[in-house]
C-alpha atoms as a PDB file:
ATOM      1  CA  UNK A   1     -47.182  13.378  39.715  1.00  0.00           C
ATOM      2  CA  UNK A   2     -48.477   9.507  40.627  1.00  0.00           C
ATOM      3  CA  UNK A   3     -51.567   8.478  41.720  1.00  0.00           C
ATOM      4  CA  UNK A   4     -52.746   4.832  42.581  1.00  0.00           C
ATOM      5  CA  UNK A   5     -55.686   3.212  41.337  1.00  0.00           C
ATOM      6  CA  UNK A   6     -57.950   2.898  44.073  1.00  0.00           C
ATOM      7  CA  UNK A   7     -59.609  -0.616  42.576  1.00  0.00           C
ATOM      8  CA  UNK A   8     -56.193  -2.150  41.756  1.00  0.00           C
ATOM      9  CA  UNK A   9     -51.946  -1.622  42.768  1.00  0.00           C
ATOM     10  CA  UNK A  10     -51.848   0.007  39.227  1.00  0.00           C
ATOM     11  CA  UNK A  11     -50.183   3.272  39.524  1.00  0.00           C
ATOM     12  CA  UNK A  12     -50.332   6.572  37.000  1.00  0.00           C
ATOM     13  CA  UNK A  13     -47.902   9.002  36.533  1.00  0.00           C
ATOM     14  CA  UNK A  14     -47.458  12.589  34.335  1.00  0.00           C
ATOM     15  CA  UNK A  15     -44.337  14.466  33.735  1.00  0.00           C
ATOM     16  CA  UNK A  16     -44.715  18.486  32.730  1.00  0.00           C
ATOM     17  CA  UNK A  17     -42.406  20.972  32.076  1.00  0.00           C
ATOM     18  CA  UNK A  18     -41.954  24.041  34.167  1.00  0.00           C
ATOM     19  CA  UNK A  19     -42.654  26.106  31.378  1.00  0.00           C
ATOM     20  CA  UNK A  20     -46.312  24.237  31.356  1.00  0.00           C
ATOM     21  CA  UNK A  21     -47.099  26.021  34.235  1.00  0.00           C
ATOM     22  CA  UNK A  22     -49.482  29.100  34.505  1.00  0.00           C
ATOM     23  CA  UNK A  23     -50.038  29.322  38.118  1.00  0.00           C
ATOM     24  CA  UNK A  24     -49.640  27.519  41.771  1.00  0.00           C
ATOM     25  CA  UNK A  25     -51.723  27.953  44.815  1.00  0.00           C
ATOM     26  CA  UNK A  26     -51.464  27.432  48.017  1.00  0.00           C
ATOM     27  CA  UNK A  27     -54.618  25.726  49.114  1.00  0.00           C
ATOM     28  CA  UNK A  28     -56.511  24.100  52.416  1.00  0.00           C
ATOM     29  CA  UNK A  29     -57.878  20.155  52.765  1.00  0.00           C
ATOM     30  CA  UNK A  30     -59.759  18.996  55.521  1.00  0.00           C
ATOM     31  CA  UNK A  31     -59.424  22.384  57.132  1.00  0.00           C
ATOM     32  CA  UNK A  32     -55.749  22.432  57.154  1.00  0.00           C
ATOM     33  CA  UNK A  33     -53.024  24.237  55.033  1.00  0.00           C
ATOM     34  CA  UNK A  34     -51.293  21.039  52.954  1.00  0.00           C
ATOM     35  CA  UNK A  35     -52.352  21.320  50.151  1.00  0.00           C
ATOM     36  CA  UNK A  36     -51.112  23.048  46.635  1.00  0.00           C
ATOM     37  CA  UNK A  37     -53.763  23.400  43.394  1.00  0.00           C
ATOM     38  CA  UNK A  38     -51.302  23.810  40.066  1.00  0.00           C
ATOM     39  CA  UNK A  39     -52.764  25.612  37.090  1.00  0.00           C
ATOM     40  CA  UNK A  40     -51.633  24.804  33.452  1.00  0.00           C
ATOM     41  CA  UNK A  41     -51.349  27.049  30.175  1.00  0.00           C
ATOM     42  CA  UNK A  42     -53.458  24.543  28.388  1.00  0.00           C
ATOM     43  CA  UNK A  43     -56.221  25.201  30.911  1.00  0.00           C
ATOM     44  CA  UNK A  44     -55.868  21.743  33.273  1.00  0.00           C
ATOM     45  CA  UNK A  45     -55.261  21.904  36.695  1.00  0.00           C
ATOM     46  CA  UNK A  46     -54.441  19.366  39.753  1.00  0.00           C
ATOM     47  CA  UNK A  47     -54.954  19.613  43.143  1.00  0.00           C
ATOM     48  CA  UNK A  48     -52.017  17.675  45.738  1.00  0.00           C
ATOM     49  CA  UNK A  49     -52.797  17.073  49.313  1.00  0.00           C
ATOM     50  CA  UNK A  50     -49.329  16.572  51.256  1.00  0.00           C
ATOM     51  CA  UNK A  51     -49.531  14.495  54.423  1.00  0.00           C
ATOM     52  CA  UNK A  52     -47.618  17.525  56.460  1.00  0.00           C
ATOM     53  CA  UNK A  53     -45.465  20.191  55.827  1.00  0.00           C
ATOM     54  CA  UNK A  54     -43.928  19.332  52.452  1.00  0.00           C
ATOM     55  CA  UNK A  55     -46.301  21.534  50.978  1.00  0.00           C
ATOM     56  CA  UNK A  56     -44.605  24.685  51.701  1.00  0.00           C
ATOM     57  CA  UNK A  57     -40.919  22.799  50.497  1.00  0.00           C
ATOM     58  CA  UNK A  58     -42.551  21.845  47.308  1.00  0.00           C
ATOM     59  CA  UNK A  59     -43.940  24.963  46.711  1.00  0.00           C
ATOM     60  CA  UNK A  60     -40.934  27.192  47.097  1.00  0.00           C
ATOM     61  CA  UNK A  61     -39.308  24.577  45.152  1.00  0.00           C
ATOM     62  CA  UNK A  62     -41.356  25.333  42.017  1.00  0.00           C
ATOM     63  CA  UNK A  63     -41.046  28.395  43.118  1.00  0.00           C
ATOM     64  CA  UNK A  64     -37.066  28.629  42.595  1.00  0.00           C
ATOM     65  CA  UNK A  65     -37.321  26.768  39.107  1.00  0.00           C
ATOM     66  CA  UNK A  66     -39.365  28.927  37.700  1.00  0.00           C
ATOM     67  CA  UNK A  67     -39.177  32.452  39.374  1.00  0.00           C
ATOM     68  CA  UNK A  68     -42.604  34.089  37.223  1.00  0.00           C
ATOM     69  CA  UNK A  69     -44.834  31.323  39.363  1.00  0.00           C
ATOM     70  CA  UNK A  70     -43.523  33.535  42.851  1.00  0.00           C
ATOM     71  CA  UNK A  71     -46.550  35.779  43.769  1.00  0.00           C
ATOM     72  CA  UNK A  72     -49.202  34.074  41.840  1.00  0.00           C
ATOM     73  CA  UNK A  73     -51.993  33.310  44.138  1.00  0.00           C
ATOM     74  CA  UNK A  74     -49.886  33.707  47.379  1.00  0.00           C
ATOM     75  CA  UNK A  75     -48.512  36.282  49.272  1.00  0.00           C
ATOM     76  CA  UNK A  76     -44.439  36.824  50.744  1.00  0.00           C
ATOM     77  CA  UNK A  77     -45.452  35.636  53.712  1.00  0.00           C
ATOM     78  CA  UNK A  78     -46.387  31.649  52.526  1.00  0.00           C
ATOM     79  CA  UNK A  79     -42.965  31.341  50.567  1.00  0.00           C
ATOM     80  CA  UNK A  80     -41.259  31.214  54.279  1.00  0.00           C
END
């Protein structure tokens, strides 16, 4: 995951394991469905906003790598 630094062109970026994560989400920004809230085991959490349908590609690809994230916080009908 990368973010920029909004006062500069410096850029961040985190690596985690799949076995870091708890829990994904399938969640709304600016009144529309691209966006995905990830949930930790240590507790932290982030929240990415895709710029169109991505969202739903990224989240069945987590999905696929680790199988025990599919039904958490989203119903059959969102991994299609």
């Amino acid at each position: 995951m990368c973010s920029k630094d909004r006062s500069s062109d410096h850029y961040s970026c985190q690596r985690h394991g799949y076995g870091d994560l708890r829990e994904l989400r399938q969640a709304r920004f600016l009144l529309q469905d691209i966006a995905m809230e990830i949930f930790f085991q240590n507790g932290y959490s982030k929240f990415l906003v895709f710029y169109n349908s991505d969202r739903n590609k990224a989240f069945k690809s987590f999905c696929s790598f680790q199988p025990s994230l599919k039904g958490k916080g989203t119903s059959e009908d969102a991994l299609r």
